[in-house]
PDB file of N, CA and C in Angstrom:
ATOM      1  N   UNK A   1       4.919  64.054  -2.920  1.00  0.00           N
ATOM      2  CA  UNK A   1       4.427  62.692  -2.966  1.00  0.00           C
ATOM      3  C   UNK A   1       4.719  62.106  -4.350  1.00  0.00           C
ATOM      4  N   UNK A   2       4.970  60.701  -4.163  1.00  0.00           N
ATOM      5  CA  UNK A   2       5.221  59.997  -5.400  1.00  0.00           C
ATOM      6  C   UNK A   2       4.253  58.983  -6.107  1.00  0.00           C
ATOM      7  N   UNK A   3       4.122  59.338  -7.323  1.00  0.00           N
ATOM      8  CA  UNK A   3       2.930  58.664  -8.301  1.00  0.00           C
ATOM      9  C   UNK A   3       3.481  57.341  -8.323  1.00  0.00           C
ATOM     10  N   UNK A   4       3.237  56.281  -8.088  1.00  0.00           N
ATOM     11  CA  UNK A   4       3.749  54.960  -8.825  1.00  0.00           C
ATOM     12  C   UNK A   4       2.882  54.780  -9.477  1.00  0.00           C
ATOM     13  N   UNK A   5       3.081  54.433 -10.920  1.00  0.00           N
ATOM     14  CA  UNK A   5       2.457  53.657 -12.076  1.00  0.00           C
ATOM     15  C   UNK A   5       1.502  52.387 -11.746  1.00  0.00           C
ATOM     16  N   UNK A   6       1.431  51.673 -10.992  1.00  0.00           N
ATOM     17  CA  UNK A   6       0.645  50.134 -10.821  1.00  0.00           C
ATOM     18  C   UNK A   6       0.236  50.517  -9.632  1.00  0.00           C
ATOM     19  N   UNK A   7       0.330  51.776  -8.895  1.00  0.00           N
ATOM     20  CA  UNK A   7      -0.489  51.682  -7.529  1.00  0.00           C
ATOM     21  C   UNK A   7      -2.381  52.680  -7.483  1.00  0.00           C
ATOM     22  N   UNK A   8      -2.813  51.517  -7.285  1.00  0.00           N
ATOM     23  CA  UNK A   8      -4.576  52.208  -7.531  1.00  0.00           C
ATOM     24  C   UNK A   8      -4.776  53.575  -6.594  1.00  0.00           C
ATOM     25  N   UNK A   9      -5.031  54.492  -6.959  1.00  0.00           N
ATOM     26  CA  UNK A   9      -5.521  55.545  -6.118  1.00  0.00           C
ATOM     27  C   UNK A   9      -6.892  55.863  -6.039  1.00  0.00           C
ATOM     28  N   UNK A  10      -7.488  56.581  -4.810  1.00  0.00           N
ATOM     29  CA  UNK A  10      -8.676  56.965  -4.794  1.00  0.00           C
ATOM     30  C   UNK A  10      -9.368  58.329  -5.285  1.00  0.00           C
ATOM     31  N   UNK A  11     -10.501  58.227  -5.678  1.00  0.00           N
ATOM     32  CA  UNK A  11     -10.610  59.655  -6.091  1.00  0.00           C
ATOM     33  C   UNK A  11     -10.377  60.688  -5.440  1.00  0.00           C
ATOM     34  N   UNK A  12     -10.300  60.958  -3.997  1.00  0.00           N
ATOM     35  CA  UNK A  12      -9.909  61.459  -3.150  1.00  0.00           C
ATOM     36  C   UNK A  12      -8.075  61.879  -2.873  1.00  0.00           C
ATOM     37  N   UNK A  13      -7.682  60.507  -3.221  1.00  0.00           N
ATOM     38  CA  UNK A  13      -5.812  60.886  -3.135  1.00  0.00           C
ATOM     39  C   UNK A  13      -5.474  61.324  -4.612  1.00  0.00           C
ATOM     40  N   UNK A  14      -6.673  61.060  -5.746  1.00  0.00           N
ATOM     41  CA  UNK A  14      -5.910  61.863  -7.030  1.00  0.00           C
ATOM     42  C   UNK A  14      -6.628  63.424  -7.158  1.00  0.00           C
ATOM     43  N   UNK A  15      -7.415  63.597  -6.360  1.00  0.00           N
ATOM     44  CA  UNK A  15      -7.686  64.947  -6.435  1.00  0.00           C
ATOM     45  C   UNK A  15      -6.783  65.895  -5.485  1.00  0.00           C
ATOM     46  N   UNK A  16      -6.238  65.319  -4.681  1.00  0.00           N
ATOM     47  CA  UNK A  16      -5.675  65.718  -3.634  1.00  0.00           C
ATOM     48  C   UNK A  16      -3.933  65.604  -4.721  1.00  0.00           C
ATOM     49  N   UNK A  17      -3.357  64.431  -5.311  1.00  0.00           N
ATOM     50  CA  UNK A  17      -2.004  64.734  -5.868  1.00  0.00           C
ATOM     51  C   UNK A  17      -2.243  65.903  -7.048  1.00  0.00           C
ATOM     52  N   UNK A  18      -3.304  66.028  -7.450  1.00  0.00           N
ATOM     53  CA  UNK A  18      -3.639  66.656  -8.554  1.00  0.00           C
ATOM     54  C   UNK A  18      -3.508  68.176  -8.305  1.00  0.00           C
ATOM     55  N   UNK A  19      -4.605  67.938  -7.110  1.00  0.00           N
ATOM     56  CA  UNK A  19      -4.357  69.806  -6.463  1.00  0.00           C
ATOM     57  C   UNK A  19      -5.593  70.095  -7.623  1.00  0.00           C
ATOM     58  N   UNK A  20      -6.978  69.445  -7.566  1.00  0.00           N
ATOM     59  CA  UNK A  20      -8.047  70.105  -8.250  1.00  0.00           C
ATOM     60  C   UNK A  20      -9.338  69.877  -7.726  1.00  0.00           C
ATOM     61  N   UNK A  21     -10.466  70.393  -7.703  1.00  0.00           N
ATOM     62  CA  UNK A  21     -11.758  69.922  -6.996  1.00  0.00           C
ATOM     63  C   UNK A  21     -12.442  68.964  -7.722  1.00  0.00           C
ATOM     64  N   UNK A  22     -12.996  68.493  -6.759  1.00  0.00           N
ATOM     65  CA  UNK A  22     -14.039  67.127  -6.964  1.00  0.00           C
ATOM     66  C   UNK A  22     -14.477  66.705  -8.405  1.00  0.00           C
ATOM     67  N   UNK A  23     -14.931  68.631  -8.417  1.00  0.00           N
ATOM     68  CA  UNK A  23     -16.341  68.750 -10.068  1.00  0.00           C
ATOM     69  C   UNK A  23     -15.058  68.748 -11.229  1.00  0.00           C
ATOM     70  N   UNK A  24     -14.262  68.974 -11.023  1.00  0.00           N
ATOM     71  CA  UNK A  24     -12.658  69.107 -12.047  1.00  0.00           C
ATOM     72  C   UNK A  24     -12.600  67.537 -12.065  1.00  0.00           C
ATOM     73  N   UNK A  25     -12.054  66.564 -10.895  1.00  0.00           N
ATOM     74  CA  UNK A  25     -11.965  65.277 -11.539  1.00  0.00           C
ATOM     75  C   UNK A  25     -13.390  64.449 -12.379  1.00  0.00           C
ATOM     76  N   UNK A  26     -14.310  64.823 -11.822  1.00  0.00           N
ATOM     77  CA  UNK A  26     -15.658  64.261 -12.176  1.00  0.00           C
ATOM     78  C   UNK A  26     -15.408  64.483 -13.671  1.00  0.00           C
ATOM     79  N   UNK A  27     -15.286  65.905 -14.462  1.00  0.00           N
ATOM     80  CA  UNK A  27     -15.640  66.642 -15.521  1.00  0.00           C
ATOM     81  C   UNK A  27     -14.188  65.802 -16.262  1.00  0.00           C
ATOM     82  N   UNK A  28     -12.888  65.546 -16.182  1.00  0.00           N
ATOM     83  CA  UNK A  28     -12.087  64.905 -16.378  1.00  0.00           C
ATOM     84  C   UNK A  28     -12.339  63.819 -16.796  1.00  0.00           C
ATOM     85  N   UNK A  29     -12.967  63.088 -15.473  1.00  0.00           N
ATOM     86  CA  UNK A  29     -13.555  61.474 -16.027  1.00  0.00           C
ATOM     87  C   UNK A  29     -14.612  61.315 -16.992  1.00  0.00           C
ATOM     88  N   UNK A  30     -15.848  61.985 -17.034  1.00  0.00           N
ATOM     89  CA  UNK A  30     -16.598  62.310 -18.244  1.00  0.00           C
ATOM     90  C   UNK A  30     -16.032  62.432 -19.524  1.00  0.00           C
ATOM     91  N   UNK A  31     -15.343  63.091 -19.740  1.00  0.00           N
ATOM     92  CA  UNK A  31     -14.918  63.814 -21.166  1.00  0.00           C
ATOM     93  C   UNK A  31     -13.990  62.485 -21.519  1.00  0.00           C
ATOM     94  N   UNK A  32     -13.321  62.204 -20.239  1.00  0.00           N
ATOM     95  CA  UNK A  32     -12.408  60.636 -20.857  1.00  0.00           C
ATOM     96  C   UNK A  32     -11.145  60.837 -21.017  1.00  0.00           C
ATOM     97  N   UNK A  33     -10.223  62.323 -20.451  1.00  0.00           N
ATOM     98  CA  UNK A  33      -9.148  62.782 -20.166  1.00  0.00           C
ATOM     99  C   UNK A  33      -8.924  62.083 -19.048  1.00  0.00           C
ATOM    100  N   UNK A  34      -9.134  61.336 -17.958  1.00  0.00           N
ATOM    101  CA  UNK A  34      -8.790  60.834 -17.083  1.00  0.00           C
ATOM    102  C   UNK A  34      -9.344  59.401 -16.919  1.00  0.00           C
ATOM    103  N   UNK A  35      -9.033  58.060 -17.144  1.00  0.00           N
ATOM    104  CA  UNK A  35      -9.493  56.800 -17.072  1.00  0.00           C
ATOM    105  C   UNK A  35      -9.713  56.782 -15.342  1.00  0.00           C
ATOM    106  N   UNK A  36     -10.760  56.046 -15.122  1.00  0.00           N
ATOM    107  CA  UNK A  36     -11.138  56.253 -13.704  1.00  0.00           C
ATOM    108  C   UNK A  36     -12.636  55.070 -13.885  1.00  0.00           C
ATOM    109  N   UNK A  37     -11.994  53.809 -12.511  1.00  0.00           N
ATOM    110  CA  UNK A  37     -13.441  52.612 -12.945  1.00  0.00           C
ATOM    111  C   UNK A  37     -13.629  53.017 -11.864  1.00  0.00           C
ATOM    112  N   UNK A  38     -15.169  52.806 -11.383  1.00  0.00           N
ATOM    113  CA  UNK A  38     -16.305  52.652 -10.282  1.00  0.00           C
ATOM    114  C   UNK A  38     -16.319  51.658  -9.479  1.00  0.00           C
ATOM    115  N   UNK A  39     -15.836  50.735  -8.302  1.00  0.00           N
ATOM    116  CA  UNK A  39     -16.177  49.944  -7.466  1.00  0.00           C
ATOM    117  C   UNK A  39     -16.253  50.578  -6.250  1.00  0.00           C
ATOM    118  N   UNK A  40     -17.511  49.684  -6.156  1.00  0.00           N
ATOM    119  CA  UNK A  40     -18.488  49.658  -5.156  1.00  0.00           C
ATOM    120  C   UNK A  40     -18.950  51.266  -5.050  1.00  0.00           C
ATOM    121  N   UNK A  41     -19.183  52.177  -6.339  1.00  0.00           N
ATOM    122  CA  UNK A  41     -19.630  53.508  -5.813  1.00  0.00           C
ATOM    123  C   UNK A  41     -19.064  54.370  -5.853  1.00  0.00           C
ATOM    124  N   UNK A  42     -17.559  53.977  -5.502  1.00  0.00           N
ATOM    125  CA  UNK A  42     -16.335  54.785  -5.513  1.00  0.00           C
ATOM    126  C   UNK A  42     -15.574  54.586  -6.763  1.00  0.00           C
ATOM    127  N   UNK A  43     -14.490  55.681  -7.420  1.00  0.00           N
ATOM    128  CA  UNK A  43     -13.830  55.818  -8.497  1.00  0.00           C
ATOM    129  C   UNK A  43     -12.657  55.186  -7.552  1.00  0.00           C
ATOM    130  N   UNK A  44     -11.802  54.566  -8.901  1.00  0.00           N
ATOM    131  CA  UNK A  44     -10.122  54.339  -8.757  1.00  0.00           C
ATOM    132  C   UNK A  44      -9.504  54.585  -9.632  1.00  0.00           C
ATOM    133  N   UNK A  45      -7.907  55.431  -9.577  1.00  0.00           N
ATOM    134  CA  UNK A  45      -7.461  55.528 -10.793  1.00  0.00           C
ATOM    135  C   UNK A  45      -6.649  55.068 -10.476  1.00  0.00           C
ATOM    136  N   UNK A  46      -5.992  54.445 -11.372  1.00  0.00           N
ATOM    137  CA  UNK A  46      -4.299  53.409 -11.052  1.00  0.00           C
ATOM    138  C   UNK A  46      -3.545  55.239 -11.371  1.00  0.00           C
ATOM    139  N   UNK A  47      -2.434  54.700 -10.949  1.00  0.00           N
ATOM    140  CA  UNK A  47      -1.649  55.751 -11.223  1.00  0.00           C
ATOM    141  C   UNK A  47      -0.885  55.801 -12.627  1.00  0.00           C
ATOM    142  N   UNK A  48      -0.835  55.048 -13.470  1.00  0.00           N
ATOM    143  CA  UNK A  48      -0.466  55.214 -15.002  1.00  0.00           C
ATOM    144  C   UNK A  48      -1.655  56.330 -15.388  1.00  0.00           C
ATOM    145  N   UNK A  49      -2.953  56.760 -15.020  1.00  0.00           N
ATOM    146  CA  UNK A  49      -3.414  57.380 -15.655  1.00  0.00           C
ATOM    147  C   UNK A  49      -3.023  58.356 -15.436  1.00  0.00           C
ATOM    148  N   UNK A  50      -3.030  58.836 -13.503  1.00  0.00           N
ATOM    149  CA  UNK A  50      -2.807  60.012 -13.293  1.00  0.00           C
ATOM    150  C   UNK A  50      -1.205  60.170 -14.162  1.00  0.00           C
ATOM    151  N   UNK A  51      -0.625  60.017 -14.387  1.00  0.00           N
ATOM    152  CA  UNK A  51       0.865  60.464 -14.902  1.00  0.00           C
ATOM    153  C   UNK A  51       0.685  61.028 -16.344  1.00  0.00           C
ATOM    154  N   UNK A  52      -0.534  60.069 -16.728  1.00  0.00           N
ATOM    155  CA  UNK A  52      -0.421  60.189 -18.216  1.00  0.00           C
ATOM    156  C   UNK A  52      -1.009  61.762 -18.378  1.00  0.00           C
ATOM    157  N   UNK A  53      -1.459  62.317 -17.742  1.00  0.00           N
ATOM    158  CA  UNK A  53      -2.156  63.744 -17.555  1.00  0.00           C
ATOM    159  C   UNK A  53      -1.044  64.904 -18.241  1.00  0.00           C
ATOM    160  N   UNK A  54       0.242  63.878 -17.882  1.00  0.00           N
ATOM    161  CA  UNK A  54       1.045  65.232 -17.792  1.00  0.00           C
ATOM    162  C   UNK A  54       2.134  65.090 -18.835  1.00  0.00           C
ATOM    163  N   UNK A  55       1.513  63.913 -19.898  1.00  0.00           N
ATOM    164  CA  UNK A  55       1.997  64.279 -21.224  1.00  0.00           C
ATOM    165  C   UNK A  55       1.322  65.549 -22.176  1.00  0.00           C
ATOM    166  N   UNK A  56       2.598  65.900 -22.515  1.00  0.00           N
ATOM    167  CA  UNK A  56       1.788  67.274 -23.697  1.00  0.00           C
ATOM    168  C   UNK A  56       0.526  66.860 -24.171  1.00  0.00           C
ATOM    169  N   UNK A  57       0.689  65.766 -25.022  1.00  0.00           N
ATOM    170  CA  UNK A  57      -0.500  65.459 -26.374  1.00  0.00           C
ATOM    171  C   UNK A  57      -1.655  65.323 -25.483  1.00  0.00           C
ATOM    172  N   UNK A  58      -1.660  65.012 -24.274  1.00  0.00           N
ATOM    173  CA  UNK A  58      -2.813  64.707 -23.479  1.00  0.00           C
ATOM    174  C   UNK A  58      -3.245  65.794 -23.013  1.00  0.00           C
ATOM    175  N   UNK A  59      -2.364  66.621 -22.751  1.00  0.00           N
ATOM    176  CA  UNK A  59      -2.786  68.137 -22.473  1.00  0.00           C
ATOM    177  C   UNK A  59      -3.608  69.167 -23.461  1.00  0.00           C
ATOM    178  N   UNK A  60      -2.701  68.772 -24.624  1.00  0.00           N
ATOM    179  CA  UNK A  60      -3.522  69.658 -25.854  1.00  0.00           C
ATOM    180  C   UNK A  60      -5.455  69.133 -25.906  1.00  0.00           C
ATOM    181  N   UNK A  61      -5.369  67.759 -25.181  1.00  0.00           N
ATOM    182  CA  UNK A  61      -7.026  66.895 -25.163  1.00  0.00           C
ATOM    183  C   UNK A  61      -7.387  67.745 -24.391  1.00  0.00           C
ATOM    184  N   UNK A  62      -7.074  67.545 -23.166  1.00  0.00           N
ATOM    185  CA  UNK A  62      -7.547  67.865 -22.163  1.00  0.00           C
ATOM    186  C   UNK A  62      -7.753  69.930 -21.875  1.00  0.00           C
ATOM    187  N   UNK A  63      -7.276  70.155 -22.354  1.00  0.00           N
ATOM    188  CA  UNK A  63      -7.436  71.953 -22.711  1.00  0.00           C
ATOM    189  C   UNK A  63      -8.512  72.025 -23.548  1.00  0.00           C
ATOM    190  N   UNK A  64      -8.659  71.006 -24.762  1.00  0.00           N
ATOM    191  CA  UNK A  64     -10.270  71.398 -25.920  1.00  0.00           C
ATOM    192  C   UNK A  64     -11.082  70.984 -25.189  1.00  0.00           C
ATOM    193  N   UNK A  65     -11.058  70.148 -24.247  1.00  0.00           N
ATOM    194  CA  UNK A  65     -12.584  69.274 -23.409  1.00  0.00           C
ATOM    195  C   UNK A  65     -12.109  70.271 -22.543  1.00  0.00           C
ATOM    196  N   UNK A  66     -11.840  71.283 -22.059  1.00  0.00           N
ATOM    197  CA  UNK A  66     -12.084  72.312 -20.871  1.00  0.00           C
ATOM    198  C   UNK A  66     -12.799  73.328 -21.754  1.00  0.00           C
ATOM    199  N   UNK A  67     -11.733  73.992 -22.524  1.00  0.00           N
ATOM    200  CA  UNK A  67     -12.757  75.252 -23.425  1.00  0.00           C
ATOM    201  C   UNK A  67     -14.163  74.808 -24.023  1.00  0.00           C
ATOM    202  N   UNK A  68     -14.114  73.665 -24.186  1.00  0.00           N
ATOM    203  CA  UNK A  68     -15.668  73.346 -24.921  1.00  0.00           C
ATOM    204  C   UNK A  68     -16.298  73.427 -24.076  1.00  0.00           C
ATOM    205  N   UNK A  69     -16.150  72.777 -22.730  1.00  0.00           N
ATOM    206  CA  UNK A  69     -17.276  72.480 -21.693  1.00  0.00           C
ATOM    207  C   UNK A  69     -17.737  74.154 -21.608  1.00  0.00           C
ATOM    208  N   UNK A  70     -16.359  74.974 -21.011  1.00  0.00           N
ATOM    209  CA  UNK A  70     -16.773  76.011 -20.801  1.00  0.00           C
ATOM    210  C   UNK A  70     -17.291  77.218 -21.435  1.00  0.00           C
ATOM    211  N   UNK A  71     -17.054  77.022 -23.092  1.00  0.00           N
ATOM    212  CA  UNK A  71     -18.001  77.577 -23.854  1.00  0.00           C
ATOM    213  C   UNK A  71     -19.407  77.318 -24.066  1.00  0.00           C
ATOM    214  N   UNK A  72     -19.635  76.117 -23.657  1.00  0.00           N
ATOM    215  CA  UNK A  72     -20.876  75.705 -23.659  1.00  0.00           C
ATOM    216  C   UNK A  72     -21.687  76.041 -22.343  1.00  0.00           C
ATOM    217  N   UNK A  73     -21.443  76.503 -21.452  1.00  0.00           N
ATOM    218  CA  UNK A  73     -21.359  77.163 -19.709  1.00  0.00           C
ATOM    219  C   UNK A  73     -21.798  78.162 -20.515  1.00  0.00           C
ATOM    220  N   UNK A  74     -20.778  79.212 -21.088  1.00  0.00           N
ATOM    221  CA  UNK A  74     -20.873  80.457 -21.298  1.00  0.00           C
ATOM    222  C   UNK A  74     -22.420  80.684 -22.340  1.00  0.00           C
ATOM    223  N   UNK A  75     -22.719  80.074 -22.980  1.00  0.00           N
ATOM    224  CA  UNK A  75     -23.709  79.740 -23.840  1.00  0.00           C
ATOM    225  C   UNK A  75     -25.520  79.557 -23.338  1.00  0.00           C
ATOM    226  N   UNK A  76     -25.147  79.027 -22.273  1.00  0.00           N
ATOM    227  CA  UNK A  76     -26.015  78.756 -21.417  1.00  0.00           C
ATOM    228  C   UNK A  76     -26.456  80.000 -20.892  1.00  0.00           C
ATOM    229  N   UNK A  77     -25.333  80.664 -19.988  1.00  0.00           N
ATOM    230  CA  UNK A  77     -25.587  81.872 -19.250  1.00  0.00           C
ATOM    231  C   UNK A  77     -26.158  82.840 -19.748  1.00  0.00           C
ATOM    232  N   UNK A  78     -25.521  82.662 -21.104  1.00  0.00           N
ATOM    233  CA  UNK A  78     -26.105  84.092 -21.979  1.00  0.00           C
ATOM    234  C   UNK A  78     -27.323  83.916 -23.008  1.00  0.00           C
ATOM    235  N   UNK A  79     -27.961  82.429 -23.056  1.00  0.00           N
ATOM    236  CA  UNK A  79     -29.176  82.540 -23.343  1.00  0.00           C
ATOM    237  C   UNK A  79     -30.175  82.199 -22.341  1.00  0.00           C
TER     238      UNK A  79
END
């Protein structure tokens, strides 16, 4: 399937081009690695964001907002 840049997707078709679960895009949109607005309830991401995912420099972001979250998981568990 093909990303176009100016076409809005749903949270549903970018989790699905993404190939990641729900709590993965949610945790994405939080941290602010993934731009994603709310109407009516529902998320939309244009597709310039999803693409932008898969620049390096965005990657090196998006890898410290994973290990942090999940050091902070691990932190939890073990106190």
């Amino acid at each position: 399937m093909e990303i176009h840049q100016n076409e809005i997707y749903t949270a549903e078709e970018t989790i699905s081009l993404l190939k990641i679960s729900k709590s993965t895009f949610l945790r994405l949109v939080k941290k602010g690695v993934l731009s994603a607005c709310k109407v009516g309830g529902q998320y939309r991401v244009l597709g310039k964001e999803i693409l932008l995912l898969f620049n390096p420099a965005l990657q090196e972001s998006a890898e410290k907002a994973y290990r942090k979250v999940k050091d902070s998981i691990k932190e939890k568990i073990l106190n």
